[in-house]
C-alpha atoms as a PDB file:
ATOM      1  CA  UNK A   1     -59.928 -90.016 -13.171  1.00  0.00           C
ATOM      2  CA  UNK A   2     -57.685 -87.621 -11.529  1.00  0.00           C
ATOM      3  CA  UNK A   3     -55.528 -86.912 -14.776  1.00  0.00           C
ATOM      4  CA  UNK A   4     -59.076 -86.314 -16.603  1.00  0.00           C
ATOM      5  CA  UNK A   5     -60.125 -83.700 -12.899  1.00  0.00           C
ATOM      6  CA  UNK A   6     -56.397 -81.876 -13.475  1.00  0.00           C
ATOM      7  CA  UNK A   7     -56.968 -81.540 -17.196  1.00  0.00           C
ATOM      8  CA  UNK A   8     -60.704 -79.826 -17.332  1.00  0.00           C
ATOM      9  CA  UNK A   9     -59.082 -77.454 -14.487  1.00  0.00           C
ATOM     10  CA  UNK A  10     -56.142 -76.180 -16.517  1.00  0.00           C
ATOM     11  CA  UNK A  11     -58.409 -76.232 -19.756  1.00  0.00           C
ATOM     12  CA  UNK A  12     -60.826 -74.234 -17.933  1.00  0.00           C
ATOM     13  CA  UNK A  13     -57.884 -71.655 -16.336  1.00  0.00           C
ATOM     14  CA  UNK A  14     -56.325 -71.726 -19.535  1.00  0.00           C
ATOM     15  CA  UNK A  15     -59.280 -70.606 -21.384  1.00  0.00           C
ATOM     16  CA  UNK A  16     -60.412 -67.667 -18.683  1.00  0.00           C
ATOM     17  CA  UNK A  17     -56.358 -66.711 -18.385  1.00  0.00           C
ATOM     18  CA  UNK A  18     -56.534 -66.054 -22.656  1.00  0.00           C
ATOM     19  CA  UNK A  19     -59.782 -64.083 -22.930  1.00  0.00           C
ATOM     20  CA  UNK A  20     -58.611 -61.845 -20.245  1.00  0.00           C
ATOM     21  CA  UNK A  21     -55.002 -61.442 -20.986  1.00  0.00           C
ATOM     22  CA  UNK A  22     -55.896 -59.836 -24.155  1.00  0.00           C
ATOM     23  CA  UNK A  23     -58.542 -57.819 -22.758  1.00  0.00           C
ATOM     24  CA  UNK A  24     -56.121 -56.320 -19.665  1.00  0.00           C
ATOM     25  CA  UNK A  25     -53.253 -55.420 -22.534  1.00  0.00           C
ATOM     26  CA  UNK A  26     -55.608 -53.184 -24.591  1.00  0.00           C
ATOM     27  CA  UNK A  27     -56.832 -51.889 -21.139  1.00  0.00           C
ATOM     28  CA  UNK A  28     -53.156 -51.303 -20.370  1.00  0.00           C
ATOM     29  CA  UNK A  29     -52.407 -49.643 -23.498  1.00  0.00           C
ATOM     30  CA  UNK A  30     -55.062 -47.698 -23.513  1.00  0.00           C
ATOM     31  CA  UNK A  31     -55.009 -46.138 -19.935  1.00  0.00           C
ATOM     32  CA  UNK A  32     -51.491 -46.263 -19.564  1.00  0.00           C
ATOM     33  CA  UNK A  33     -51.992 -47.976 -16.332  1.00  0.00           C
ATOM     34  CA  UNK A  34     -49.148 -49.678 -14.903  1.00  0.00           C
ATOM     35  CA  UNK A  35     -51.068 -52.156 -12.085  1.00  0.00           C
ATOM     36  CA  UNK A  36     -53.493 -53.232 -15.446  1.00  0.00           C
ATOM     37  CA  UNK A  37     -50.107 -54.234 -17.335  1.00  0.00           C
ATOM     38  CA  UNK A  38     -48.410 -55.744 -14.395  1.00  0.00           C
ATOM     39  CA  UNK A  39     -52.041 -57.657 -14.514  1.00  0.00           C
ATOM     40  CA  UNK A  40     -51.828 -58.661 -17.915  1.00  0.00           C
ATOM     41  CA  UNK A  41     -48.446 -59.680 -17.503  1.00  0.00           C
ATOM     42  CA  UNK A  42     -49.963 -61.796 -15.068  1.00  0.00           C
ATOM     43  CA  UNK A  43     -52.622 -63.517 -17.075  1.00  0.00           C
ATOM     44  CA  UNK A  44     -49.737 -64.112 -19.641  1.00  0.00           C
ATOM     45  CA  UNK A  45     -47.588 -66.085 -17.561  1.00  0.00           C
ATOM     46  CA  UNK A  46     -50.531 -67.774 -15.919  1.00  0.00           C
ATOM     47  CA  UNK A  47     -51.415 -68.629 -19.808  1.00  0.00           C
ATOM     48  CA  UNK A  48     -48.166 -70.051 -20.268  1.00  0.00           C
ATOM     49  CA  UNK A  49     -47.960 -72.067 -17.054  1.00  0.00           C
ATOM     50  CA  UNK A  50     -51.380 -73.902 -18.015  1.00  0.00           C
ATOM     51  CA  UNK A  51     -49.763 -74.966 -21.636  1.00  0.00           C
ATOM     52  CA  UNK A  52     -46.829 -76.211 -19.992  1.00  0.00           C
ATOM     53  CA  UNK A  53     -48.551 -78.223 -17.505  1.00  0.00           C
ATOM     54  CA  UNK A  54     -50.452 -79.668 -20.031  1.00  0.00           C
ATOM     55  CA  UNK A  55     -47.161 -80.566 -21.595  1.00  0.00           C
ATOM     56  CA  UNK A  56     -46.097 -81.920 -18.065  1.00  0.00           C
ATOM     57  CA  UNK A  57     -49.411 -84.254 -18.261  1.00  0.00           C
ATOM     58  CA  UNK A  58     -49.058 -85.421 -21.848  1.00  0.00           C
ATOM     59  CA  UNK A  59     -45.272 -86.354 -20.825  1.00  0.00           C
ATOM     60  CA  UNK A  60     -46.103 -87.677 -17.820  1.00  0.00           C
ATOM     61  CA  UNK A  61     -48.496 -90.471 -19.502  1.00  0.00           C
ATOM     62  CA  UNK A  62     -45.871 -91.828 -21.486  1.00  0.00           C
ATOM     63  CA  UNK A  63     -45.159 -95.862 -20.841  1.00  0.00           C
ATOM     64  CA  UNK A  64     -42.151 -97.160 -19.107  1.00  0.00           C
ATOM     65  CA  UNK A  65     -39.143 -97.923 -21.664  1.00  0.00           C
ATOM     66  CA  UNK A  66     -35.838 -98.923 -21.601  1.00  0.00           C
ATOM     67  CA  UNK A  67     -34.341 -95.991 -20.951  1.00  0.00           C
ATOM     68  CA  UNK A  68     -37.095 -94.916 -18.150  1.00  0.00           C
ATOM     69  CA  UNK A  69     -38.402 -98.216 -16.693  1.00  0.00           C
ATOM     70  CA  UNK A  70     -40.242 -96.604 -14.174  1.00  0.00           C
ATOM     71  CA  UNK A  71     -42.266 -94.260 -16.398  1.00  0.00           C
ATOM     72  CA  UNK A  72     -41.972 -91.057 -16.989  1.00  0.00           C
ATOM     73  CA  UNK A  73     -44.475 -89.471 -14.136  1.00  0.00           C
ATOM     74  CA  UNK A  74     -41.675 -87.484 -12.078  1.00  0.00           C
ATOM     75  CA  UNK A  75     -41.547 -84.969 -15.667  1.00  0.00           C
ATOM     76  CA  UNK A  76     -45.303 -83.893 -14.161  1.00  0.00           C
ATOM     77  CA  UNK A  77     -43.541 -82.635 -11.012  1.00  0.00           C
ATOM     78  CA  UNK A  78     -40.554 -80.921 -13.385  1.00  0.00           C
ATOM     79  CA  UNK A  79     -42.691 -79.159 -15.060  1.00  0.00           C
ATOM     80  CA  UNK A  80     -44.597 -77.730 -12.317  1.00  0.00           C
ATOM     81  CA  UNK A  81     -41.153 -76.441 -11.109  1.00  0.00           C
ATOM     82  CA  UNK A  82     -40.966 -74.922 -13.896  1.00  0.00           C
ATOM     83  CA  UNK A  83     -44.285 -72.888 -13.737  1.00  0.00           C
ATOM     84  CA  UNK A  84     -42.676 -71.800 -10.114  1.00  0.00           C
ATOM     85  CA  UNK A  85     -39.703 -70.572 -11.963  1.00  0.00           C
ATOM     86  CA  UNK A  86     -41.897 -69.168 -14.135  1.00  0.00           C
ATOM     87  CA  UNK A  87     -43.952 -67.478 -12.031  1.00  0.00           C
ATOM     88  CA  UNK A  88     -41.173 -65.949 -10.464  1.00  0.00           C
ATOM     89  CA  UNK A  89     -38.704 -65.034 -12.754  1.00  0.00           C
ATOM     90  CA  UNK A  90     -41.446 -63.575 -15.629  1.00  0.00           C
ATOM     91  CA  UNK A  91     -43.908 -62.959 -13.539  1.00  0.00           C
ATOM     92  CA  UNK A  92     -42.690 -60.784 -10.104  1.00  0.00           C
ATOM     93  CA  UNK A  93     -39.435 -59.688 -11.563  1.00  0.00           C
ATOM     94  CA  UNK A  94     -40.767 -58.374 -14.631  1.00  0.00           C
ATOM     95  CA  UNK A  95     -43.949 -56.804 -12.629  1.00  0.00           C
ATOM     96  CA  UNK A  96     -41.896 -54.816 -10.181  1.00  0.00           C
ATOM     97  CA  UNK A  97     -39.461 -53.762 -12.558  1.00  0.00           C
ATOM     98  CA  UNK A  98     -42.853 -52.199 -14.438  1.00  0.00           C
ATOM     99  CA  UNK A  99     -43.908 -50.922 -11.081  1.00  0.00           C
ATOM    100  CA  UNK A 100     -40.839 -49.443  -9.953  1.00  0.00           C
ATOM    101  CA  UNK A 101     -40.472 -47.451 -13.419  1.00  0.00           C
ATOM    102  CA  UNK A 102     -43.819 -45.941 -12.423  1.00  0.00           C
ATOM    103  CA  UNK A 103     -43.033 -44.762  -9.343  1.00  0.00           C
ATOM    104  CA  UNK A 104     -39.713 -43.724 -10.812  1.00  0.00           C
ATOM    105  CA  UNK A 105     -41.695 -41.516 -13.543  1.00  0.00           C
ATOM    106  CA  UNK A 106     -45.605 -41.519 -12.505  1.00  0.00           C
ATOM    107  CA  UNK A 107     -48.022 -40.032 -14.837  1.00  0.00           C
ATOM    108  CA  UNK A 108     -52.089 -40.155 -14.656  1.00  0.00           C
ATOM    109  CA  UNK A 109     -54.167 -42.717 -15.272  1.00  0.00           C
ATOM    110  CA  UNK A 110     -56.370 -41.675 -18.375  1.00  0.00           C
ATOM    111  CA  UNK A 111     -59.784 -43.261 -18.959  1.00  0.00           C
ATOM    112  CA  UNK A 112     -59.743 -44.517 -15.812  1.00  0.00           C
ATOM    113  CA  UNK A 113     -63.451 -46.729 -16.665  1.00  0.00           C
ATOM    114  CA  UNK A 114     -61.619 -49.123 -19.054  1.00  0.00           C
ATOM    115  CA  UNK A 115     -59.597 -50.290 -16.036  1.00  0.00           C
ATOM    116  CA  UNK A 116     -62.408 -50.577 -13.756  1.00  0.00           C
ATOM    117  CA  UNK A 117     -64.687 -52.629 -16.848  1.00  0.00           C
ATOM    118  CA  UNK A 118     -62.074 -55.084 -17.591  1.00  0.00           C
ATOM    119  CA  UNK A 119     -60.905 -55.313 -14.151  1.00  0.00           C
ATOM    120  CA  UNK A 120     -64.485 -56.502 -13.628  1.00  0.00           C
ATOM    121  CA  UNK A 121     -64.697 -58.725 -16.206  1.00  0.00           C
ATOM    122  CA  UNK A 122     -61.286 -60.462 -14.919  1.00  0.00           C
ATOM    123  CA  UNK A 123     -63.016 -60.663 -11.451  1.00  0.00           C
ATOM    124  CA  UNK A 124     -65.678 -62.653 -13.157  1.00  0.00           C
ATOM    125  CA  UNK A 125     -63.529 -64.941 -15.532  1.00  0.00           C
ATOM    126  CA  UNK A 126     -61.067 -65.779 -12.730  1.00  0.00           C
ATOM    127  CA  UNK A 127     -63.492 -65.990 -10.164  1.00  0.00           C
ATOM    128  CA  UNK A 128     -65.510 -69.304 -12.146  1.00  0.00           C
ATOM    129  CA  UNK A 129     -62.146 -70.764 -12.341  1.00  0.00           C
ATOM    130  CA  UNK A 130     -61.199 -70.589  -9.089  1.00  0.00           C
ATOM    131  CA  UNK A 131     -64.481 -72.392  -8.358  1.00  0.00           C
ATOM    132  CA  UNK A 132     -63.996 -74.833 -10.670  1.00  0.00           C
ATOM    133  CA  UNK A 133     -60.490 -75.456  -9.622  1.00  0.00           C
ATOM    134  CA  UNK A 134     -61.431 -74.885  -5.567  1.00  0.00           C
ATOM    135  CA  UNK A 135     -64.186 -77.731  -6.265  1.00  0.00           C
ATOM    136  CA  UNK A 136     -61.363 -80.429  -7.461  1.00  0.00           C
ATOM    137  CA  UNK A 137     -59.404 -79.336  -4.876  1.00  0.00           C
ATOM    138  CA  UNK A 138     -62.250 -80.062  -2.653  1.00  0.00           C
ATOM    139  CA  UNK A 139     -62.766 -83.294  -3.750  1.00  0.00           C
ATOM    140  CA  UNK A 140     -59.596 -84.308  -3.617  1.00  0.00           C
ATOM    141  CA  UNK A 141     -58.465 -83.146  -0.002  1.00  0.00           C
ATOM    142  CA  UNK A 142     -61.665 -84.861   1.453  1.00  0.00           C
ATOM    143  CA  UNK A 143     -61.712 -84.113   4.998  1.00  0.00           C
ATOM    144  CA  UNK A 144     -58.096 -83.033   5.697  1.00  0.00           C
ATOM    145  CA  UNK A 145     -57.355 -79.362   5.556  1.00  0.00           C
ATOM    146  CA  UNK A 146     -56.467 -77.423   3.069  1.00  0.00           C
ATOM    147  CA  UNK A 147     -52.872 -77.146   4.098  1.00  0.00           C
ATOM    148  CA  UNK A 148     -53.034 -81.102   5.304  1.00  0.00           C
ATOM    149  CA  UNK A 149     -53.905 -81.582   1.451  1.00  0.00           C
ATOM    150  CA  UNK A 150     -51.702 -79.293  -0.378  1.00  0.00           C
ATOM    151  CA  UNK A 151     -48.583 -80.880   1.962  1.00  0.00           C
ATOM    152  CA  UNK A 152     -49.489 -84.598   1.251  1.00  0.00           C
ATOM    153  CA  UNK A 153     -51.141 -84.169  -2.323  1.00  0.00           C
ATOM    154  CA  UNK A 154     -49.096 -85.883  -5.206  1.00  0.00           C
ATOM    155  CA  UNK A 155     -51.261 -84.406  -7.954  1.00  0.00           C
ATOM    156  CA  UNK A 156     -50.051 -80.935  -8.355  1.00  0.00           C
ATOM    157  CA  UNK A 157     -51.693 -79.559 -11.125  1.00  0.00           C
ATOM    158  CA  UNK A 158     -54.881 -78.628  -9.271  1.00  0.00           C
ATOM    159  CA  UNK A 159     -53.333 -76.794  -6.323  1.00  0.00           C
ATOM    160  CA  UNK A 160     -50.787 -75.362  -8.247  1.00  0.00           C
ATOM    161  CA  UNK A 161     -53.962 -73.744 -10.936  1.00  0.00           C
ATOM    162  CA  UNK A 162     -55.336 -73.160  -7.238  1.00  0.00           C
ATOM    163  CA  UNK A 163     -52.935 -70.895  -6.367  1.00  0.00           C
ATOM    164  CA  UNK A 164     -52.509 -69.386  -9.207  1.00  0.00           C
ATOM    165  CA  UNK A 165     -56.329 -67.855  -9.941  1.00  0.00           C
ATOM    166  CA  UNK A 166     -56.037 -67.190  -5.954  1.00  0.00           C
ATOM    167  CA  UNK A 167     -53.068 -64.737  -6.363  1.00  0.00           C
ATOM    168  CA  UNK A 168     -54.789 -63.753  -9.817  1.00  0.00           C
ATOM    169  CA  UNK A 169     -58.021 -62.849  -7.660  1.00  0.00           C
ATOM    170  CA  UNK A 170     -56.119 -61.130  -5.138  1.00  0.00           C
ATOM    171  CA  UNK A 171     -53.701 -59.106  -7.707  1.00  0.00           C
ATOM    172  CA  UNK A 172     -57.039 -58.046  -9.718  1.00  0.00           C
ATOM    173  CA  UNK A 173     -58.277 -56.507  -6.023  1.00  0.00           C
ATOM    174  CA  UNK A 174     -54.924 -55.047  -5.312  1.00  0.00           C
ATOM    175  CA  UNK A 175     -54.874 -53.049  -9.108  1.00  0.00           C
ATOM    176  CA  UNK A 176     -58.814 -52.044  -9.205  1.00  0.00           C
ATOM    177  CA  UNK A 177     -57.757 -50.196  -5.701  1.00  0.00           C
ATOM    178  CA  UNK A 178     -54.088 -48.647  -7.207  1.00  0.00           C
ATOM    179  CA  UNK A 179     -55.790 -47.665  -9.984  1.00  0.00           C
ATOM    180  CA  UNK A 180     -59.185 -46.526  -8.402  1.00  0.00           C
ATOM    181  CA  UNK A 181     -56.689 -44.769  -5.398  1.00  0.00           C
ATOM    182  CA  UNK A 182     -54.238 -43.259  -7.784  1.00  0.00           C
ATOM    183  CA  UNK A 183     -57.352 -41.269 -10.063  1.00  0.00           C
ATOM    184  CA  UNK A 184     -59.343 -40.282  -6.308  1.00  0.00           C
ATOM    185  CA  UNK A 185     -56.193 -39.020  -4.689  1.00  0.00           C
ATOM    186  CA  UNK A 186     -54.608 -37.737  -7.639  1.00  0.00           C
ATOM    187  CA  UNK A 187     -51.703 -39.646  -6.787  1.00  0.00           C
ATOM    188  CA  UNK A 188     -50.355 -41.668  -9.753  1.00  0.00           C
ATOM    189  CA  UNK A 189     -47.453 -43.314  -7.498  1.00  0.00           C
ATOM    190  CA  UNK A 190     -50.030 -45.586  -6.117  1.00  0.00           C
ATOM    191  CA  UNK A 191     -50.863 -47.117  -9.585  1.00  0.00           C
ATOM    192  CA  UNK A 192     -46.833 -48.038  -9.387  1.00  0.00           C
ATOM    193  CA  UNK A 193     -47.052 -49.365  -5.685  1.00  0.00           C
ATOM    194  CA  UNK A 194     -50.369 -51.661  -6.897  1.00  0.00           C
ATOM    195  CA  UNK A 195     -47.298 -53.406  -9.510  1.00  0.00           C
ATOM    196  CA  UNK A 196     -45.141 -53.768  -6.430  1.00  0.00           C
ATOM    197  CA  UNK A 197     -47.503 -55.634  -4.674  1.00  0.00           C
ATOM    198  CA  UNK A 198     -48.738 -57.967  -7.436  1.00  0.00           C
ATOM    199  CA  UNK A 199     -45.205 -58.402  -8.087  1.00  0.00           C
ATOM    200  CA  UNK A 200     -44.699 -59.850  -4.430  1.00  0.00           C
ATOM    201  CA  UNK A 201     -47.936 -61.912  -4.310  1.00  0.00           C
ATOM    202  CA  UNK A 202     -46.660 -63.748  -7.809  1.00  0.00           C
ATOM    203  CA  UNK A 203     -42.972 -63.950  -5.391  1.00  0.00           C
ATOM    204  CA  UNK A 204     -44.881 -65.465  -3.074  1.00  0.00           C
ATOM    205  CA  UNK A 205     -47.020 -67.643  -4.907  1.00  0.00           C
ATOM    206  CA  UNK A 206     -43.724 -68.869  -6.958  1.00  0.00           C
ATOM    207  CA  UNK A 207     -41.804 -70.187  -3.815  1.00  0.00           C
ATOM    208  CA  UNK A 208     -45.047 -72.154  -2.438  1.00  0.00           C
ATOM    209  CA  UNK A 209     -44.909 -73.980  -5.573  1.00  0.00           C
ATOM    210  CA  UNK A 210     -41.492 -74.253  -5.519  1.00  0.00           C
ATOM    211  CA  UNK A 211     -41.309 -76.378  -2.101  1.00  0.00           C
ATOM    212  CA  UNK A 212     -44.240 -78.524  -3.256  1.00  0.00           C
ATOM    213  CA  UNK A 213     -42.769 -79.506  -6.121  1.00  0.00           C
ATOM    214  CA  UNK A 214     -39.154 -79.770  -5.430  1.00  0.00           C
ATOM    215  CA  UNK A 215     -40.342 -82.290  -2.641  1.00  0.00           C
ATOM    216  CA  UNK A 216     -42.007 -84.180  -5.186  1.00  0.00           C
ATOM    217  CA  UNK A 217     -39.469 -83.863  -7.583  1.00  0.00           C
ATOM    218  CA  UNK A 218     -36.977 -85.214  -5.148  1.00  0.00           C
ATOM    219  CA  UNK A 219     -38.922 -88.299  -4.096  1.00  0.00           C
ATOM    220  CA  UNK A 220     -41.861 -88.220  -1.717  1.00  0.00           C
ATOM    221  CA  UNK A 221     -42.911 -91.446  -0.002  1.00  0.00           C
ATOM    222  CA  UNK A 222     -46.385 -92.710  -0.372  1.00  0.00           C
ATOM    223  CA  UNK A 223     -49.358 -91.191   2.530  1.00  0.00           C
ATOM    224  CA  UNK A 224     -48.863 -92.018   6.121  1.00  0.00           C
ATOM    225  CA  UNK A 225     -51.988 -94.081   5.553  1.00  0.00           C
ATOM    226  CA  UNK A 226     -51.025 -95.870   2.641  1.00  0.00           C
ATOM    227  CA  UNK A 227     -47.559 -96.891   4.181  1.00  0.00           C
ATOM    228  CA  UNK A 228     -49.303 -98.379   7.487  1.00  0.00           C
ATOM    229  CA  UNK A 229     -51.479-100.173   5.277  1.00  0.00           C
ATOM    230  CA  UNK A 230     -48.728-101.859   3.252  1.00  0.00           C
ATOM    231  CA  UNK A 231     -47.407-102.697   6.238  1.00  0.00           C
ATOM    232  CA  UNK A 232     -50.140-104.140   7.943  1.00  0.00           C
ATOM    233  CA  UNK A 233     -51.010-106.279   4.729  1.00  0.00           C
ATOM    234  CA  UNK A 234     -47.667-107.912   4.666  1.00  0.00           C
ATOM    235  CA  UNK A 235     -46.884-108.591   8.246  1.00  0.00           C
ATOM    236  CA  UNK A 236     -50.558-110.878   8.370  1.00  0.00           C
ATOM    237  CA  UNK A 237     -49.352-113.155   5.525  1.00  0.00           C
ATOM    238  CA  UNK A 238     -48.241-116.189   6.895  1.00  0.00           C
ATOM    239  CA  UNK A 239     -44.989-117.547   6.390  1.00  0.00           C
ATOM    240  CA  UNK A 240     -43.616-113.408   6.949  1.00  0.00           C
ATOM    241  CA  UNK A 241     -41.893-113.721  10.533  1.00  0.00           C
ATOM    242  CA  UNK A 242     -41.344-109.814  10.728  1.00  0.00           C
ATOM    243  CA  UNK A 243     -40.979-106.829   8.475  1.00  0.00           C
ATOM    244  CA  UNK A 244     -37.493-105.609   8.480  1.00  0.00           C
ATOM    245  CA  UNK A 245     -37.637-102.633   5.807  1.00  0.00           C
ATOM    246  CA  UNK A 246     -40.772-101.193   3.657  1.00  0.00           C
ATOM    247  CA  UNK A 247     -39.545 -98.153   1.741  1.00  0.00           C
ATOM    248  CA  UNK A 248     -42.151 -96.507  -0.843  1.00  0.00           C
ATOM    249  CA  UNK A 249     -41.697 -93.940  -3.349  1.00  0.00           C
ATOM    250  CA  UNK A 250     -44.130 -91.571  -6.367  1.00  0.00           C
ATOM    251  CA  UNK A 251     -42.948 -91.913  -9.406  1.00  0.00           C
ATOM    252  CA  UNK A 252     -46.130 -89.887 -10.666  1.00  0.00           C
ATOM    253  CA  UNK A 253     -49.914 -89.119  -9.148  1.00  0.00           C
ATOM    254  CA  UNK A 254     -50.746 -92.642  -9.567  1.00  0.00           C
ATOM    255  CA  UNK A 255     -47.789 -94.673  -9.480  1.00  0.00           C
ATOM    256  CA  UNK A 256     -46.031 -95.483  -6.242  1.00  0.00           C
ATOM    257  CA  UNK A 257     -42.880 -98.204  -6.233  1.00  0.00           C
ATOM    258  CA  UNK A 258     -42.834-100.220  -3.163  1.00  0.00           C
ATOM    259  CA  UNK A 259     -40.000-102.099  -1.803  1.00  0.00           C
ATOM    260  CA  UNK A 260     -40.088-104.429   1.157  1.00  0.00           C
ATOM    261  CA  UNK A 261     -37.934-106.568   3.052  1.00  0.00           C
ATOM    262  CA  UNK A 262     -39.034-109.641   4.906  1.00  0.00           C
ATOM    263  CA  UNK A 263     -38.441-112.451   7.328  1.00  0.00           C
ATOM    264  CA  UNK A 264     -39.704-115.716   6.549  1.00  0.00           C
ATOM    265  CA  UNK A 265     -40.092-118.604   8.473  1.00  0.00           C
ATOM    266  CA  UNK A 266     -36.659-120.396   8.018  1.00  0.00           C
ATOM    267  CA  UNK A 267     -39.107-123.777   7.167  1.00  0.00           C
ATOM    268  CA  UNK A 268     -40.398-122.524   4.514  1.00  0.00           C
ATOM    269  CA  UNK A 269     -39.669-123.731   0.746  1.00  0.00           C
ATOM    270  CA  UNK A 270     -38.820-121.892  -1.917  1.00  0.00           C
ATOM    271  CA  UNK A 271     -41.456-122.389  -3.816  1.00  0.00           C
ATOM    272  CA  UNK A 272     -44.146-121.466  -0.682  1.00  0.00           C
ATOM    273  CA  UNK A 273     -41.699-118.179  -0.392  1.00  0.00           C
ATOM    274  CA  UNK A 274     -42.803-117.213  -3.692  1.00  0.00           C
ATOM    275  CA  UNK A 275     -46.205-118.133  -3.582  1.00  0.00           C
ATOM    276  CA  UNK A 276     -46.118-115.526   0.168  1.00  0.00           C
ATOM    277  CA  UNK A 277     -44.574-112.911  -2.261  1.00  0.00           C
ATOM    278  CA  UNK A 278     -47.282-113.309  -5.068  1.00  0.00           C
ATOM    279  CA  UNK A 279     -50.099-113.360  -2.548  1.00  0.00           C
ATOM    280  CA  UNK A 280     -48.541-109.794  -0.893  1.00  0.00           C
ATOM    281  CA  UNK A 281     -48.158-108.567  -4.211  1.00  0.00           C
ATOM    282  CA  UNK A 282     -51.642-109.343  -5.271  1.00  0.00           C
ATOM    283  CA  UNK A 283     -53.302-107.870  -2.178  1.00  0.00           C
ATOM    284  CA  UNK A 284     -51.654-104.563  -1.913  1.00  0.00           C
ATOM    285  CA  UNK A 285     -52.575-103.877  -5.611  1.00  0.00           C
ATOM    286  CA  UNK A 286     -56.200-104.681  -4.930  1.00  0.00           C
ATOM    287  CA  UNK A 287     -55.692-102.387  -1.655  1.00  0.00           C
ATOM    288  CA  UNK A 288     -54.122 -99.508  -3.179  1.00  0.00           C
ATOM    289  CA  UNK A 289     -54.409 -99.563  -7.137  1.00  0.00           C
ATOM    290  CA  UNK A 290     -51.676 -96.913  -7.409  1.00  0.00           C
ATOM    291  CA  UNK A 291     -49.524 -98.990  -6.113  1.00  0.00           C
ATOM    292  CA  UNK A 292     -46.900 -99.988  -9.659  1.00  0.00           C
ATOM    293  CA  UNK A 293     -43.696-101.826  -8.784  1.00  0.00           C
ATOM    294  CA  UNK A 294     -43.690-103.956  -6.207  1.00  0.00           C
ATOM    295  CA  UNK A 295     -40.375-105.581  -4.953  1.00  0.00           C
ATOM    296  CA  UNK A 296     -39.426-107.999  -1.714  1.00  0.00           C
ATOM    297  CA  UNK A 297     -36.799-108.995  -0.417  1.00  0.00           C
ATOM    298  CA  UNK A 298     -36.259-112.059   1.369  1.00  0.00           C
ATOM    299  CA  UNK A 299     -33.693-111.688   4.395  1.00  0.00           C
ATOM    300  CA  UNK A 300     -33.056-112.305   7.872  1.00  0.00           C
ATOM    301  CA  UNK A 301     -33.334-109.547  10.571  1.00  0.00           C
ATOM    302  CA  UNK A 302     -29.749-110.208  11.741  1.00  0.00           C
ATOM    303  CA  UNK A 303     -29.045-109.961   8.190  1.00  0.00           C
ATOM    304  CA  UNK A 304     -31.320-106.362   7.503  1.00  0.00           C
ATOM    305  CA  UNK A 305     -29.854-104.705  10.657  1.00  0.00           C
ATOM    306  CA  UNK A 306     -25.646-106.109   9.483  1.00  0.00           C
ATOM    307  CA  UNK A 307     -26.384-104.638   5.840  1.00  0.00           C
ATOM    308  CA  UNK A 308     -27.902-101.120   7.649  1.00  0.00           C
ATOM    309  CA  UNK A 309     -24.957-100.758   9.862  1.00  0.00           C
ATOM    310  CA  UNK A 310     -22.676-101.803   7.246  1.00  0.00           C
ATOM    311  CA  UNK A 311     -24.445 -98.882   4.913  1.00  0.00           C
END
């Protein structure tokens, strides 16, 4: 379900990001505006970053092989590093580069109305998808806030489209006033300083994503809730003295490894040991159905505590 929510998002953004892109270039061209081609810029590398997450999700729904036996889900969290790095390096540097030549060399704004239609338009096309994408945020984050969600979410697809139609929305605001500014005050420097501040919202924007991802991309450990749960479900089975180690990991949205280590009850046999581990096994699946791998280890807690320090 939530790879079917993260798809219709970036279809949606994807769609609204191409009509518009088009529609701010001839704008651009025509007006010689540099905030409306800073903007298109924008919608370009927005474009881009939708097709490549898209990639990121088709990649990411590969099975487990030999040569990745955990599945390929951690590619989802690559690639939306690479939107960051997209967003950043395309996006801001190329924007204030445009800006700063017009500052450098400002000339008038002519036909001043195209900007302010298609400017509009924009306002509308990003504005339904930033509902659409705010309302599978929304459903998502539940009752946490947004910054609770954004921090703990392992699906980044929807606040990462999230963030971008925000700073899309924002940048749109910030070159309908350059360009409306620069024509009132006769002052075509300000159409250049509108490209230096979409060019430091997509900055921003890029290192947000950046630290969400690289902390994904580097291993994040299941929710705070999901962890006490696993924990709670394998200390009740009986035969499981203590838990000595339970160490969890997202290998993709919806697939978390687990790895536990227990102490059993020195009485028990073998073969009841492994009937414990199948029952813990079963459970926490039918607890937490994103829950993959599962592996236990039977050990002492002398033993746990001599292999830590020995570590």
């Amino acid at each position: 379900m939530a790879s079917h929510t993260s798809k219709a998002v970036i279809y949606s953004a994807l769609a609204g990001n191409t009509a518009i892109a088009v529609a701010k270039f001839a704008a651009a061209a025509f007006t010689g505006s540099a905030a409306m081609l800073s903007e298109a810029i924008h919608s370009v590398v927005d474009t881009g970053n939708q097709i490549i997450l898209l990639l990121g999700l088709r990649r990411a729904a590969k099975p487990a092989d030999a040569r990745h036996p955990f599945g390929y889900g951690l590619q989802l969290y690559f690639y939306t590093f690479v939107v960051a790095v997209l967003i950043f390096g395309v996006g801001a540097v190329v924007t204030f580069l445009q800006g700063l030549e017009k500052i450098r060399h400002p000339h008038p704004v002519e036909h001043a109305w195209v900007n302010y239609l298609v400017l509009g338009l924009g306002m509308i096309f990003e504005g339904s998808v930033w509902i659409v994408a705010l309302k599978a945020f929304n459903r998502q984050r539940g009752g946490r806030s947004i910054m609770a969600e954004i921090v703990s979410s392992k699906d980044p697809t929807v606040f990462t489209v999230l963030f971008e139609d925000t700073a899309a929305l924002i940048g749109l605001l910030v070159a309908l006033l350059g360009v409306l500014l620069s024509e009132t005050l006769e002052m075509p420097i300000l159409d250049g300083a509108a490209s230096l501040v979409i060019a430091a919202l997509l900055a921003v924007t890029a290192f947000f994503l950046a630290v969400e991802s690289q902390s994904l991309l580097t291993g994040e450990a299941a929710s705070h809730d999901t962890r006490v749960g696993i924990n709670r479900i394998a200390r009740a089975e009986p035969g499981v003295l203590g838990l000595n180690q339970a160490r969890t990991m997202h290998f993709g949205p919806n697939e978390v490894l687990v790895a536990l280590s227990l102490d059993f009850e020195d009485s028990l046999p073998a073969g009841e040991v492994q009937r414990v581990v199948t029952r813990i096994e079963t459970k926490l699946r039918r607890a937490y159905p994103e829950i993959g791998q599962v592996f236990i280890e039977a050990q002492s807690f002398d033993a746990d505590r001599r292999g830590a320090d020995a570590a």
